[in-house]
Protein backbone atom coordinates (compact mmCIF):
# COMPACT_ATOMS: atom_id res chain seq x y z
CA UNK A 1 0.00 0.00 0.00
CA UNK A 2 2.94 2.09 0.82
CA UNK A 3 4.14 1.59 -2.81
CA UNK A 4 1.17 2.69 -4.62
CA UNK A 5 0.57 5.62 -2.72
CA UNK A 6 4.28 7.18 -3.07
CA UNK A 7 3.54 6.47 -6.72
CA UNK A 8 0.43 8.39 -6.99
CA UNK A 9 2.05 10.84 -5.47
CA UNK A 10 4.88 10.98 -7.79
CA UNK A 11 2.40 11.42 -10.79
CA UNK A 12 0.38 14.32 -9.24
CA UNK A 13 3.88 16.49 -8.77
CA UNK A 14 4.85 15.63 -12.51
CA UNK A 15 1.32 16.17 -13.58
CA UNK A 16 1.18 19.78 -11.30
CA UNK A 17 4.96 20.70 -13.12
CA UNK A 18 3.96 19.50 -16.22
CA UNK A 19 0.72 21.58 -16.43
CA UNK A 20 2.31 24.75 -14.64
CA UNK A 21 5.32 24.83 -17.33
CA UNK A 22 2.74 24.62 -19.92
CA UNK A 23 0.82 27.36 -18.70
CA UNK A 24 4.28 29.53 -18.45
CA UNK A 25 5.23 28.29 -22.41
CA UNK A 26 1.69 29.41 -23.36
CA UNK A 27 2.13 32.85 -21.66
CA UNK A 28 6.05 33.57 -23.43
CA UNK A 29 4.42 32.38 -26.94
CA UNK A 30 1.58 34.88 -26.54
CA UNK A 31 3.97 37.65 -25.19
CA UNK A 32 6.62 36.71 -27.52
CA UNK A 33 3.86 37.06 -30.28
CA UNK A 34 2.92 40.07 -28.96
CA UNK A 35 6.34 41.79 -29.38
CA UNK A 36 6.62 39.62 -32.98
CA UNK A 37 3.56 41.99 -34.07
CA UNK A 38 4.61 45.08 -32.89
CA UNK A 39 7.99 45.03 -34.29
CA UNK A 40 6.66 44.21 -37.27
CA UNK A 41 4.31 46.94 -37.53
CA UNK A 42 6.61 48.95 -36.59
CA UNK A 43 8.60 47.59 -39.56
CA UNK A 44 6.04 48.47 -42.17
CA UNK A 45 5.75 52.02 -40.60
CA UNK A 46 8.99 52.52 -40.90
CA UNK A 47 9.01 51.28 -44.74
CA UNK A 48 6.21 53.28 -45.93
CA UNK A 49 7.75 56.53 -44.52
CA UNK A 50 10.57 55.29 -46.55
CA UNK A 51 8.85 54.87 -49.82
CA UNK A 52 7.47 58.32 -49.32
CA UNK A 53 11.05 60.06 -48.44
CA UNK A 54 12.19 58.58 -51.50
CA UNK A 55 9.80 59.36 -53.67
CA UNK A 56 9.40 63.60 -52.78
CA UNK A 57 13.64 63.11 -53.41
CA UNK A 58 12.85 62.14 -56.77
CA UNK A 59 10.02 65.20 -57.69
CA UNK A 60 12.78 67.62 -55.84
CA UNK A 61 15.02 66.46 -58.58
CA UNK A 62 13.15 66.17 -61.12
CA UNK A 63 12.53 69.88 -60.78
CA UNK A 64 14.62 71.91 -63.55
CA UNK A 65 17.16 73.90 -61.67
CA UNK A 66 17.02 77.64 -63.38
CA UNK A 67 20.13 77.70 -65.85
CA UNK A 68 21.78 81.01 -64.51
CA UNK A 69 24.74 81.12 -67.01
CA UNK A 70 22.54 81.70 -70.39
CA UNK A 71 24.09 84.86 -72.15
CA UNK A 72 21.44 87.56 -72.78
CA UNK A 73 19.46 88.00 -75.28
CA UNK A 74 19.43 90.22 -78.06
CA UNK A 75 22.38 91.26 -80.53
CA UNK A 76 25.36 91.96 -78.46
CA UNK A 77 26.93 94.77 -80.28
CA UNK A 78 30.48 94.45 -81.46
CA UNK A 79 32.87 97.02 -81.92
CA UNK A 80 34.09 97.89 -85.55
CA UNK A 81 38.32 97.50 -85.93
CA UNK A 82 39.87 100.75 -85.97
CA UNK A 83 41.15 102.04 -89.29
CA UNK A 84 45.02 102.64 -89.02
CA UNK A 85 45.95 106.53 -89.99
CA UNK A 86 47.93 106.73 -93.50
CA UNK A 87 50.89 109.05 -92.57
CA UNK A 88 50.57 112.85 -93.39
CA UNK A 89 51.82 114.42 -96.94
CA UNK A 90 51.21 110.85 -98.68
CA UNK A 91 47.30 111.11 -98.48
CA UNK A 92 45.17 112.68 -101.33
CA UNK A 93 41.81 113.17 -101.80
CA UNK A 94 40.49 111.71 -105.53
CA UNK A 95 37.15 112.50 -106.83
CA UNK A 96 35.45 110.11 -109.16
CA UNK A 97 35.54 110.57 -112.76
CA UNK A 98 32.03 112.23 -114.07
CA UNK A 99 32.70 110.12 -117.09
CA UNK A 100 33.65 106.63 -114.87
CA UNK A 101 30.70 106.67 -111.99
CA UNK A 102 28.62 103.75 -112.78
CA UNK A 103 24.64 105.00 -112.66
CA UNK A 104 22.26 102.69 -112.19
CA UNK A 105 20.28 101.89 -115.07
CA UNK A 106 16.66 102.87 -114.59
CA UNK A 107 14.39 99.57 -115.93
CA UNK A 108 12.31 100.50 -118.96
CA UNK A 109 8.81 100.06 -119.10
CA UNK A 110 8.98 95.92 -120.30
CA UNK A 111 11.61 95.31 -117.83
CA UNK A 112 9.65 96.91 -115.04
CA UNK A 113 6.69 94.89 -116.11
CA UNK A 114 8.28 91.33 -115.84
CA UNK A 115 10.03 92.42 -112.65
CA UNK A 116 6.87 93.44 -111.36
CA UNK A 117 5.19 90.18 -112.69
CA UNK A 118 7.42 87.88 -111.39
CA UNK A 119 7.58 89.79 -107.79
CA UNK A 120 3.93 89.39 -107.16
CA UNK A 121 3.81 85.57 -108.56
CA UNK A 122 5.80 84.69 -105.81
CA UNK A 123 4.41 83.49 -102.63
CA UNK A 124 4.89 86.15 -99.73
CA UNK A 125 6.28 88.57 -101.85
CA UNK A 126 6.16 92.06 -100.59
CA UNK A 127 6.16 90.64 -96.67
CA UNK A 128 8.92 91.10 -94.10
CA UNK A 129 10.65 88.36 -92.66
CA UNK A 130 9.00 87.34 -89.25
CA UNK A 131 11.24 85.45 -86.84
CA UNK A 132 9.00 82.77 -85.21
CA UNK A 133 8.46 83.31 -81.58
CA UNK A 134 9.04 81.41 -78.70
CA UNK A 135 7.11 78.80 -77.54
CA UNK A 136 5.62 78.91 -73.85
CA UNK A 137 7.11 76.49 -71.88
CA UNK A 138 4.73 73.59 -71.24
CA UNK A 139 2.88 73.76 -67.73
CA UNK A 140 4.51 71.04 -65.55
CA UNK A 141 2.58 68.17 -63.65
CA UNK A 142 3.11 70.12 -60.43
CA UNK A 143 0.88 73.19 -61.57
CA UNK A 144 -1.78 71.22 -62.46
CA UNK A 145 -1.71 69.32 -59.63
CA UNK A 146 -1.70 72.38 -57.23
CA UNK A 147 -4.04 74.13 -59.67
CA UNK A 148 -6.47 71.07 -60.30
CA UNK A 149 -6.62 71.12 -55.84
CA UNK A 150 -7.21 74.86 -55.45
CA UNK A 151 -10.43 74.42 -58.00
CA UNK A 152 -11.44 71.36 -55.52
CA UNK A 153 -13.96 72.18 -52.90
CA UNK A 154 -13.74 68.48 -50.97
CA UNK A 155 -10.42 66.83 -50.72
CA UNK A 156 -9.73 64.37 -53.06
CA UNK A 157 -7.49 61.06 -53.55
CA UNK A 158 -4.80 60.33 -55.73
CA UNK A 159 -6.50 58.23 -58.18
CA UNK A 160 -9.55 60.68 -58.60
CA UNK A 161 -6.87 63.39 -59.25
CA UNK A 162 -4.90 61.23 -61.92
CA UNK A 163 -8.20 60.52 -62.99
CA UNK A 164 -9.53 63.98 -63.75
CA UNK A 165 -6.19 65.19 -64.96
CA UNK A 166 -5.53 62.47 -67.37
CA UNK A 167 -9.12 63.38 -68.91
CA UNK A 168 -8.31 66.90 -69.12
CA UNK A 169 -4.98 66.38 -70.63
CA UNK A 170 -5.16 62.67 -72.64
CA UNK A 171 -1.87 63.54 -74.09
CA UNK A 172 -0.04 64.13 -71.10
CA UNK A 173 -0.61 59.72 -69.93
CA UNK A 174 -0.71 60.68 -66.20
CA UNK A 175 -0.23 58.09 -63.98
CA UNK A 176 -1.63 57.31 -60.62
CA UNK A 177 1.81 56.67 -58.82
CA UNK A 178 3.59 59.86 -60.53
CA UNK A 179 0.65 62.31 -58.58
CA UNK A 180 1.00 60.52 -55.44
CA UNK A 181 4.82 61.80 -55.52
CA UNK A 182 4.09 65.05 -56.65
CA UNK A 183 1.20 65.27 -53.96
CA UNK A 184 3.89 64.37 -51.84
CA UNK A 185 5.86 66.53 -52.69
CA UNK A 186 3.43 69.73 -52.22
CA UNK A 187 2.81 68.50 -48.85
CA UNK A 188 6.50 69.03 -48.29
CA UNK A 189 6.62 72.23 -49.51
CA UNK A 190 3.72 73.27 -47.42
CA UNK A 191 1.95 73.81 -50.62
CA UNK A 192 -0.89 70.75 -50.03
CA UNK A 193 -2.15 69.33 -47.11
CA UNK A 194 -2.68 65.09 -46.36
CA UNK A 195 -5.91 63.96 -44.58
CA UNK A 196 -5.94 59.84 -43.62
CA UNK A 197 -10.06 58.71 -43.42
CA UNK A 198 -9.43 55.06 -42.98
CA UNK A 199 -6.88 53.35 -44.86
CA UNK A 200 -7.37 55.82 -47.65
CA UNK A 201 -5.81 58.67 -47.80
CA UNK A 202 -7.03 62.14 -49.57
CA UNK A 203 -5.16 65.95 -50.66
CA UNK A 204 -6.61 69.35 -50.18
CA UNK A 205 -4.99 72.67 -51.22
CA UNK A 206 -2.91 74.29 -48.53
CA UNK A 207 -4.65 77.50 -47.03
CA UNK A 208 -3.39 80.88 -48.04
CA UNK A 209 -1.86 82.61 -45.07
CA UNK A 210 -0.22 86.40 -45.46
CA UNK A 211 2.08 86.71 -48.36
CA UNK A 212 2.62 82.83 -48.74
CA UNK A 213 -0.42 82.49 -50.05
CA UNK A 214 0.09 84.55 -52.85
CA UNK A 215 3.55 83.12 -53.70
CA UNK A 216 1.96 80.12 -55.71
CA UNK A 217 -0.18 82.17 -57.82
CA UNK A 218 3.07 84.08 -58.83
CA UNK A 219 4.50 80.92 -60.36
CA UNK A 220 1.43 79.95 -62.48
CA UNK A 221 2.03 80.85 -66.43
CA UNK A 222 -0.56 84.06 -67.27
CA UNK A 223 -3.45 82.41 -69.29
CA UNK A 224 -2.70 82.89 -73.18
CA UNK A 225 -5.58 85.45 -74.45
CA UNK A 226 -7.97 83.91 -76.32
């Protein structure tokens, strides 16, 4: 009897230490998988803000620095050589010959006729020259993004911007992930502010505020006169 009862014994500590260091493994997995999850939240944060640091770099440089080493423009005016002085006592004056002066020959009335003739046959005869002007320089993405939010009364995602824009200008093939950066990059600049409803995530035009505000509309190309 002495036996079996020692032996029960026996079994109900293992069972008791086998149960309580279950309980303590089931408590580190749970904590461990706690930490597990956070980090890699954490992780994905840390990634996105990433993605978006890198992609505002690349619509900073993409922006055409202004080339401050073009030489005016216009005719620069160039000074004519000097004429070197023929020594004194040698120079003499020498009038042309009445008899050798060439006169031009004034056209007689046929002559006149076919020059005439021929002078209006041509095409644009009679018409100065005109140099052709400059072209405007094409309004960037960035101006019709900011310009596209300012006429916005709600705010409005990326896609619905690409959207809009890429019906407005078909020839332009806007892209979805090319307006996110530029949005991006507005919001950098203080030019655009972000708003996060959910897991989406929507633009609005920055607020005008003293003189900033005005600095923006400064930048936009005048609108060609129709």
């Amino acid at each position: 009897m002495s036996e079996n009862a020692s032996a029960t014994e026996l079994t109900s500590q293992y069972t008791a230490q086998v149960t309580a260091d279950l309980e303590r493994n089931t408590k580190e997995q749970d904590r461990v998988g706690a930490e597990i999850a956070a980090l890699q939240e954490q992780l994905a944060s840390l990634q996105r803000d990433h993605t978006v640091l890198v992609n505002i770099q690349q619509a900073i440089d993409a922006v055409p620095a202004t080339d401050t080493t073009a030489p005016p423009s216009g005719n620069v005016p160039v000074p004519a050589p000097r004429k070197k002085a023929a020594p004194s006592g040698t120079a003499k004056r020498t009038r042309p010959s009445r008899k050798t002066a060439a006169q031009p020959a004034r056209p007689t009335g046929k002559t006149a006729g076919k020059t005439a003739g021929k002078s209006a046959g041509k095409p644009g005869a009679g018409k100065a020259d005109v140099a052709p002007t400059a072209q405007t320089a094409q309004t960037t993405l960035v101006d019709l993004v900011r310009r596209h939010l300012t006429e916005q009364s709600e705010p409005r995602s990326a896609a619905e911007i690409a959207t809009a824009l890429g019906q407005a200008h078909p020839e332009r093939g806007v892209k979805t992930t090319v307006v996110r950066t530029t949005l991006e990059g507005l919001v950098a600049k203080a030019q655009a502010q972000r708003s996060k409803q959910g897991s989406s995530v929507f633009y609005t035009a920055a607020e005008p505020s003293g003189s900033a505000a005005t600095a923006p509309s400064e930048e936009q190309p005048a609108p060609a006169d129709a």
